[in-house]
Protein backbone atom coordinates (compact mmCIF):
# COMPACT_ATOMS: atom_id res chain seq x y z
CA UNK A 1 -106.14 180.30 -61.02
CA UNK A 2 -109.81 180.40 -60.68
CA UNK A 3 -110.05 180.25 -57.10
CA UNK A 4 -107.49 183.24 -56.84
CA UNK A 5 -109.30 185.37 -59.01
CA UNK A 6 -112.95 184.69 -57.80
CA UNK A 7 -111.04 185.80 -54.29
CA UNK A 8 -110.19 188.92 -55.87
CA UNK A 9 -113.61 190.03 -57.30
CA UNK A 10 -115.17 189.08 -54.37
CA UNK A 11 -112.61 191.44 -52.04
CA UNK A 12 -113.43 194.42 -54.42
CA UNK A 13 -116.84 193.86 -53.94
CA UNK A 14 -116.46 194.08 -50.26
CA UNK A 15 -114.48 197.33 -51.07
CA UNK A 16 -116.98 198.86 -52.91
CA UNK A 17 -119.73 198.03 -50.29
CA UNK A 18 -117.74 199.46 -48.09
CA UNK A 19 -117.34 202.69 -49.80
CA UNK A 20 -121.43 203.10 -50.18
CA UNK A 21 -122.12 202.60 -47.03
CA UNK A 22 -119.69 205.27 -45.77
CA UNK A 23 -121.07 208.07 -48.67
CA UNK A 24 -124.18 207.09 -47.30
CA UNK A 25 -123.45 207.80 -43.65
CA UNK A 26 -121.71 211.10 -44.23
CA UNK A 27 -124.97 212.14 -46.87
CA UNK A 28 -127.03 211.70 -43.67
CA UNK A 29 -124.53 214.01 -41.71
CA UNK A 30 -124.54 216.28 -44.13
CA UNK A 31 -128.01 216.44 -44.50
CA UNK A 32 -128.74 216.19 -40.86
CA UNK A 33 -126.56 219.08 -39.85
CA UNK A 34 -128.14 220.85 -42.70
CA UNK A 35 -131.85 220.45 -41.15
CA UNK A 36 -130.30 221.88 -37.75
CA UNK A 37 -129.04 225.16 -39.02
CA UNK A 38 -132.43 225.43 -41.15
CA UNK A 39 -134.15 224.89 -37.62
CA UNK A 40 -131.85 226.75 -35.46
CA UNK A 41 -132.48 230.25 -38.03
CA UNK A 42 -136.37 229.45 -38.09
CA UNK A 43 -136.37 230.00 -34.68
CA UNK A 44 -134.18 232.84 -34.11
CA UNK A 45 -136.65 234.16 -36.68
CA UNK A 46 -139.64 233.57 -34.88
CA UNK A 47 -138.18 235.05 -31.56
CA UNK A 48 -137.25 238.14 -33.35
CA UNK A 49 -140.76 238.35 -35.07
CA UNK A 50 -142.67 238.12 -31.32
CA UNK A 51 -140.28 240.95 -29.97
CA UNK A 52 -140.86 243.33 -32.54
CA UNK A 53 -144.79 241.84 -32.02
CA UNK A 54 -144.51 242.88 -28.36
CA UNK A 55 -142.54 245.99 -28.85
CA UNK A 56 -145.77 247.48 -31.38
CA UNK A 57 -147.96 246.14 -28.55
CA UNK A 58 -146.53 248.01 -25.78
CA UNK A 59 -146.32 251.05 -27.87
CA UNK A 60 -149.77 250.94 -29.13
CA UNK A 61 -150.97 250.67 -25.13
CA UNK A 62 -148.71 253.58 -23.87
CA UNK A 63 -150.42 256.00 -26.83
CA UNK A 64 -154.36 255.36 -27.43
CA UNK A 65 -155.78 256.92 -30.14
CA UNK A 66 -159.01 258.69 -29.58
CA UNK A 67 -160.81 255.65 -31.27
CA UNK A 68 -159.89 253.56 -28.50
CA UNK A 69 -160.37 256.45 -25.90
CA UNK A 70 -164.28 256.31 -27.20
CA UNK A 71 -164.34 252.20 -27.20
CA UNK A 72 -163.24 252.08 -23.35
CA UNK A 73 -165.90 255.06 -22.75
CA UNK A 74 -168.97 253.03 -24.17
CA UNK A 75 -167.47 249.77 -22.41
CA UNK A 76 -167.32 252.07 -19.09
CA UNK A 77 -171.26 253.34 -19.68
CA UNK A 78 -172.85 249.77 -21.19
CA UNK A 79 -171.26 248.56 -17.70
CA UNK A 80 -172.81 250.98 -15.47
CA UNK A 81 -175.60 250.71 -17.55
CA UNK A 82 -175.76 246.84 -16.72
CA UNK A 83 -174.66 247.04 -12.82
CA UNK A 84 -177.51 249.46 -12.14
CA UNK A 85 -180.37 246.80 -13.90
CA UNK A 86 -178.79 244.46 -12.04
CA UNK A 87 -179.28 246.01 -8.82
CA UNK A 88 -182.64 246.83 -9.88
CA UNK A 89 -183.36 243.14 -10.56
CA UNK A 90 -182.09 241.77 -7.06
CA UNK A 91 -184.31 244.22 -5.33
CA UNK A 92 -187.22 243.49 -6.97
CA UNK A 93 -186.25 239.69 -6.77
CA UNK A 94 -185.91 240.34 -2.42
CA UNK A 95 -189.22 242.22 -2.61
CA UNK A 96 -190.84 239.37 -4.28
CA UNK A 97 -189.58 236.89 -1.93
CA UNK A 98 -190.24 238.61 1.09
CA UNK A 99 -194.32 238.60 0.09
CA UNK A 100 -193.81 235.10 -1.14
CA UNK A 101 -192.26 234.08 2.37
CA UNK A 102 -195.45 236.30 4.19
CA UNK A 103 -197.99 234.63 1.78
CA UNK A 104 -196.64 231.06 2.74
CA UNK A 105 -196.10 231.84 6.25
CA UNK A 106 -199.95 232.76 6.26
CA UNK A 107 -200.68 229.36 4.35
CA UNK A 108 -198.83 227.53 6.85
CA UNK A 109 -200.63 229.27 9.59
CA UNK A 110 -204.03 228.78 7.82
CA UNK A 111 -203.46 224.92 7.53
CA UNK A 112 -201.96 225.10 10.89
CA UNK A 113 -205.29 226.53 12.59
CA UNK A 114 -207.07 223.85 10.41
CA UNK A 115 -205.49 220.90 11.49
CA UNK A 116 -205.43 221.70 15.13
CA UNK A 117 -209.62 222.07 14.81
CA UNK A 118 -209.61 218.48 12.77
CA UNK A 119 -207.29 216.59 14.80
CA UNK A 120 -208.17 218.15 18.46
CA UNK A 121 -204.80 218.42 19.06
CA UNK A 122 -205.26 222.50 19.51
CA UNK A 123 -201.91 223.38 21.81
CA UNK A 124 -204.16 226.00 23.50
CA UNK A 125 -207.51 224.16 24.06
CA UNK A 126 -206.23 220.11 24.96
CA UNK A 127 -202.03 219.65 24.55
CA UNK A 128 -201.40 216.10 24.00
CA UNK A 129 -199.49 214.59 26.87
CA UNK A 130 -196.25 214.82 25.31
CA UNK A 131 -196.43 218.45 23.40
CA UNK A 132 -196.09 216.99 20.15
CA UNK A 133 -197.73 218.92 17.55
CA UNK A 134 -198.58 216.25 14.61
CA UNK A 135 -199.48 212.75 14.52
CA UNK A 136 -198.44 212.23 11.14
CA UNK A 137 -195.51 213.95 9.21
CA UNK A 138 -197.15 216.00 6.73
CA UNK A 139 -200.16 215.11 7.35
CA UNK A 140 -202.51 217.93 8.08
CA UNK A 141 -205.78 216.20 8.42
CA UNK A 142 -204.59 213.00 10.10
CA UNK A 143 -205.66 211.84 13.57
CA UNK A 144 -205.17 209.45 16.26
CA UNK A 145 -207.64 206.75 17.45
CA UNK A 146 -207.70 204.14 19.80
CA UNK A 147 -208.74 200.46 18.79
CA UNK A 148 -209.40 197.02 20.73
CA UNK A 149 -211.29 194.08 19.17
CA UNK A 150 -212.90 191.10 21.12
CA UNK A 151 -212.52 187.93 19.28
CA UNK A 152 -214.44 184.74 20.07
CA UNK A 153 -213.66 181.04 18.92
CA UNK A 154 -214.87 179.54 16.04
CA UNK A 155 -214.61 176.05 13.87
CA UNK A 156 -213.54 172.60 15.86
CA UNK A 157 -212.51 173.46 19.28
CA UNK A 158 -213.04 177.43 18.74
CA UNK A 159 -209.09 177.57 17.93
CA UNK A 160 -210.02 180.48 14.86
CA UNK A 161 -210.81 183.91 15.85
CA UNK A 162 -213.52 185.97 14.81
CA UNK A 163 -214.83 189.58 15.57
CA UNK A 164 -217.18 189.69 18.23
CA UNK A 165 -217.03 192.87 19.26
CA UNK A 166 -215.35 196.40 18.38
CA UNK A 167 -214.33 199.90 20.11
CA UNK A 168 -212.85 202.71 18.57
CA UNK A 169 -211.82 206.07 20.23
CA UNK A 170 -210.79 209.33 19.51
CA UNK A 171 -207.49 211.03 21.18
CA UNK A 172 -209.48 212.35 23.75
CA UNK A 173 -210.76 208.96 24.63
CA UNK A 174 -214.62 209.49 23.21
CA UNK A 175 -216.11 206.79 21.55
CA UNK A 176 -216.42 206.94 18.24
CA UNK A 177 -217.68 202.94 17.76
CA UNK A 178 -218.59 200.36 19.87
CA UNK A 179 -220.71 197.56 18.31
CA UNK A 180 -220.88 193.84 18.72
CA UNK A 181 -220.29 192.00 15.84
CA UNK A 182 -222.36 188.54 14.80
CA UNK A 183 -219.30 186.41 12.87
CA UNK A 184 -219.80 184.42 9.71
CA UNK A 185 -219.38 181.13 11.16
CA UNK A 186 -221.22 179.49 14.34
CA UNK A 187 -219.33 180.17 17.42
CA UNK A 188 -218.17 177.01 19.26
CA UNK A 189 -216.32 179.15 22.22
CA UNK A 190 -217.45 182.22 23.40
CA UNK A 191 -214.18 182.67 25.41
CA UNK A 192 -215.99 184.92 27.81
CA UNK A 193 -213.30 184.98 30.75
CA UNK A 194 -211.23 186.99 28.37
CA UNK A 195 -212.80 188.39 25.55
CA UNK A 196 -216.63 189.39 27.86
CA UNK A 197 -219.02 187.83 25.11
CA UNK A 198 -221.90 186.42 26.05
CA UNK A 199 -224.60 184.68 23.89
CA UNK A 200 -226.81 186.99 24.21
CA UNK A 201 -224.53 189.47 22.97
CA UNK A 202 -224.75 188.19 19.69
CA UNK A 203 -228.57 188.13 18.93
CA UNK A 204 -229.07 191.75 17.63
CA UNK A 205 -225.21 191.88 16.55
CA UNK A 206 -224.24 193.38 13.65
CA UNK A 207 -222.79 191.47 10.85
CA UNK A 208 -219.20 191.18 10.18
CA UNK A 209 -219.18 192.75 6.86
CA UNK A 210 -221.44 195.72 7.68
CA UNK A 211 -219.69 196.17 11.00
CA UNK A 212 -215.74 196.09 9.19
CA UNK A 213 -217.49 198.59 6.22
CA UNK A 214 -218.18 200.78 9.07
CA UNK A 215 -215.44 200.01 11.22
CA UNK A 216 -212.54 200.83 8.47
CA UNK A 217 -214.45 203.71 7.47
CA UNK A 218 -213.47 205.22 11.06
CA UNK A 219 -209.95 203.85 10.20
CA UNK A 220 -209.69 205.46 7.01
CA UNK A 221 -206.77 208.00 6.59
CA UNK A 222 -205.86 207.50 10.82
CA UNK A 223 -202.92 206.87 12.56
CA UNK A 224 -204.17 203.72 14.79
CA UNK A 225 -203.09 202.76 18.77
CA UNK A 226 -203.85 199.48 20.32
CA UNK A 227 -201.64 196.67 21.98
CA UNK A 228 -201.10 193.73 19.87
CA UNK A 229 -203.05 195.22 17.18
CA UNK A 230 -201.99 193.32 14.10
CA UNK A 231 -203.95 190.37 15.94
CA UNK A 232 -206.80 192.76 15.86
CA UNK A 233 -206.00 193.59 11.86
CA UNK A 234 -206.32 190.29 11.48
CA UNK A 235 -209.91 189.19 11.94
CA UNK A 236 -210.92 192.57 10.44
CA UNK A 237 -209.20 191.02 7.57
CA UNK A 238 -207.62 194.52 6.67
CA UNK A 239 -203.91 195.60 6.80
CA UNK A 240 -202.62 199.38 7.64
CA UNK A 241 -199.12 200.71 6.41
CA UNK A 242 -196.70 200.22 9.08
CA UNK A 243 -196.42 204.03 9.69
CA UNK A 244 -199.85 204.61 10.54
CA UNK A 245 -199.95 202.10 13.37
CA UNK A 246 -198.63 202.31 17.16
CA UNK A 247 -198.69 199.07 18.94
CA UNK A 248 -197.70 199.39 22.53
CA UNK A 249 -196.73 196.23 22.38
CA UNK A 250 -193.88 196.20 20.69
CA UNK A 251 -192.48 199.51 21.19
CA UNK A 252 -189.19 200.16 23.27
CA UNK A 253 -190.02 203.44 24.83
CA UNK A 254 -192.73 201.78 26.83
CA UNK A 255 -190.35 198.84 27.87
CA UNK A 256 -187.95 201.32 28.71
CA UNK A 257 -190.24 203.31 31.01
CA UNK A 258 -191.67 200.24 32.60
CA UNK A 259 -187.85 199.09 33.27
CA UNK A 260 -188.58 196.08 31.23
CA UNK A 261 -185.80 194.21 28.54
CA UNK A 262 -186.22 195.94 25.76
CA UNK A 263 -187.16 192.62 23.72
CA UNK A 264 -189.78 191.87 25.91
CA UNK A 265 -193.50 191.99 24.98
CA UNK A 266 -194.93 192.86 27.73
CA UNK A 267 -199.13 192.58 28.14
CA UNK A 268 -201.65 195.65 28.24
CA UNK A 269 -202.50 194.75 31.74
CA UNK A 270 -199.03 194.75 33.54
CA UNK A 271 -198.33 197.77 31.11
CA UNK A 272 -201.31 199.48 32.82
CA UNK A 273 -200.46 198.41 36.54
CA UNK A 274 -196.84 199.67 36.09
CA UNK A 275 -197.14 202.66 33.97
CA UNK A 276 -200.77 203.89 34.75
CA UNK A 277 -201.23 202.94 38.00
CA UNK A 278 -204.69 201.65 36.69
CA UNK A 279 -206.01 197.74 37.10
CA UNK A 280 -207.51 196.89 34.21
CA UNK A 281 -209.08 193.47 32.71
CA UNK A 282 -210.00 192.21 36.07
CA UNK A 283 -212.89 189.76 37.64
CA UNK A 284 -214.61 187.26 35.74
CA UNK A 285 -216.55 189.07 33.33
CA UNK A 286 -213.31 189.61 31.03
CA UNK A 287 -212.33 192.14 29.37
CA UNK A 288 -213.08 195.68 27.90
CA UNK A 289 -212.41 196.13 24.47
CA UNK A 290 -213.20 200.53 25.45
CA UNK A 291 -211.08 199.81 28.68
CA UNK A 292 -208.18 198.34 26.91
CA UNK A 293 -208.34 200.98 24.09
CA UNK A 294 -208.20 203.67 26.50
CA UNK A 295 -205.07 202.02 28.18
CA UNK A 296 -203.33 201.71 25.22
CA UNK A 297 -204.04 205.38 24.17
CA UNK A 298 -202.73 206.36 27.35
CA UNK A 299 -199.69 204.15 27.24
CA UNK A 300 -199.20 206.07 23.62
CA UNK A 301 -199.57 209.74 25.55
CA UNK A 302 -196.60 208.66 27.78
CA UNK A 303 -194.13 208.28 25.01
CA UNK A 304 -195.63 209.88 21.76
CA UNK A 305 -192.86 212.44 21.16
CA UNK A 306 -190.04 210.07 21.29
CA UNK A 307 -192.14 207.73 19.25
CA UNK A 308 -192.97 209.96 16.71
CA UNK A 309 -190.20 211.92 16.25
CA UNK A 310 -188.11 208.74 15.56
CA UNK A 311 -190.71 207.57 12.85
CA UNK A 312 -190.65 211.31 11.30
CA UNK A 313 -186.98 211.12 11.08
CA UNK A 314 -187.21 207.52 9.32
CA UNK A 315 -189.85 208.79 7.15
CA UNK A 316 -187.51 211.44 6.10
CA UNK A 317 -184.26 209.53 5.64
CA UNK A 318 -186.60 206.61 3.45
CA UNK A 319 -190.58 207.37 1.57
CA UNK A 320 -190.91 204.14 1.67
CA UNK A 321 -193.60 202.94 3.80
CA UNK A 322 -192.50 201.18 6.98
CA UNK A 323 -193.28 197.46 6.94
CA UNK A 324 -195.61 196.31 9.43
CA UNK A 325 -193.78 193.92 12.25
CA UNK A 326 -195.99 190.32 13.19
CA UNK A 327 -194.07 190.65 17.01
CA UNK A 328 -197.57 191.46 18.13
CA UNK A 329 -199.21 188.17 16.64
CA UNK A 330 -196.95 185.58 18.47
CA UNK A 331 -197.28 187.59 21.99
CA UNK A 332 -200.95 187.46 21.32
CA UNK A 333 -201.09 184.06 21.75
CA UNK A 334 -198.54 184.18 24.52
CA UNK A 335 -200.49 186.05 26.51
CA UNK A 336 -201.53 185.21 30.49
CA UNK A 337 -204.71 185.30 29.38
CA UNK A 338 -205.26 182.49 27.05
CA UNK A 339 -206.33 179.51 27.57
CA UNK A 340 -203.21 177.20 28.25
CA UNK A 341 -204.33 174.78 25.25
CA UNK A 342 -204.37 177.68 22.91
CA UNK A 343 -200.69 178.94 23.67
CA UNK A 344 -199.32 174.64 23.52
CA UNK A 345 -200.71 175.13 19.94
CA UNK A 346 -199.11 178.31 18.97
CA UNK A 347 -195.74 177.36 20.14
């Protein structure tokens, strides 16, 4: 008896569960359809409210009053008003630049006529070889010179190099400094088949330091030729920024000319037979150091547009000062001219 009747309340509890949960669905119906037609006339409101909106609009637009007549007039005159300072302001604006562009053209011409007096590179009085009309990018007061040094051998065997003797010339080829130098240490080879030093040149030398003092005084502010010049650098214990210097050494223009590889170093002297048509550094009483400067300002003449239009254009793409290349150093030693123990050491 038990049994049956807890089977009975527990089947009218699943009845009554049963009837919730359907009041509750059809309460959410009710309510949900409800919330539609509240939506559904908020909208048709809203619609009806923005055509009536419109429909005063348009109405409003077709029949100005004379308010509005006299807004759109003072709009029409403040605009004139403004077009006509405006024009005002663009011609004075041209005017201006037109005497700012005659001012600076003057400037430029000024500097111009200045430069070409400094420099001697005057395209009326002495064109360089290759019609170039600056040495330097941006540089106004910059010039060229010419520089060969004469080393002789010091310390155990005279395998270190020292200054013995110096030339400097202009772009013309004038010498602005030629002076043999005394070096700091005793010389031990005099290496006169190459470098043209005697003993005697030495007595009444000038020392080293006075001699660089006066030497990279000359230097100072130049753009500087030679062949293999970093070797030259070197025992003037001094180094230039790369775009300042033009060794002919390294340079492919000249190997190009010359028909050469263009990886190949090639010495001043065949440089000056092939390109120059000029015998340089020959006999026994060795070399020139004015001789070989001249031949390597010469070699510059031959391809100084090319060469400095292609450093101008690097200068431009990067500020950064061009890093000097040591090529020249090992050819230096490499040379035809050295004595064959020296080069067995440097390789």
């Amino acid at each position: 008896m038990m049994a049956q009747s807890s089977e009975k309340n527990k089947g009218a509890s699943q009845g009554l569960f049963s009837n919730y949960r359907y009041l509750c669905k059809k309460s959410l119906l009710l309510r949900a359809m409800d919330n539609a037609r509240a939506r559904k006339t908020w909208q048709q409101n809203l619609i009806a409210a923005n055509v009536k909106r419109k429909a005063m609009e348009n109405q409003t637009e077709h029949t100005p009053d004379d308010s509005d007549k006299l807004l759109k007039k003072t709009k029409s005159t403040n605009a004139n008003q403004e077009n006509q300072s405006t024009l005002d302001s663009e011609n004075k604006s041209a005017a201006a630049s037109e005497a700012g562009l005659s001012e600076h053209n003057n400037v430029d011409k000024s500097l111009r006529d200045s430069w070409e007096v400094d420099s001697g590179f005057s395209s009326e009085a002495s064109p360089p070889a290759s019609g170039r009309s600056s040495p330097c990018l941006g540089s106004g007061s910059t010039t060229v010179v010419a520089l060969d040094c004469e080393m002789v051998g010091t310390g155990p065997g005279g395998r270190c190099s020292a200054l013995a003797r110096c030339s400097v010339l202009d772009y013309h080829g004038n010498v602005l400094y030629d002076k043999y130098v005394r070096p700091c240490h005793p010389v031990t080879d005099y290496r006169t088949r190459w470098s043209g030093i005697r003993r005697h040149h030495l007595y009444n030398a000038v020392p080293f330091n006075q001699a660089r003092e006066e030497i990279l005084s000359i230097l100072e502010g130049k753009v500087v030729v030679g062949h293999a010049i970093y070797n030259d650098f070197e025992v003037l214990d001094t180094v230039l920024p790369g775009h300042m210097v033009r060794d002919t050494c390294t340079t492919r223009y000249l190997s190009r000319l010359a028909g050469f590889p263009r990886e190949r170093c090639s010495s001043l002297k065949i440089l000056a037979i092939k390109l120059l048509d000029r015998k340089i550094q020959v006999g026994k009483r060795g070399h020139c150091s004015v001789e070989d400067a001249l031949a390597s300002l010469d070699l510059y003449k031959l391809v100084e547009g090319e060469w400095e239009q292609e450093l101008q254009n690097k200068l431009r793409s990067d500020d950064a000062p061009i890093e000097p290349s040591f090529a020249a150093s090992n050819h230096y030693m490499k040379d035809e001219y050295w004595p064959g123990d020296v080069i067995a050491d440097s390789q």
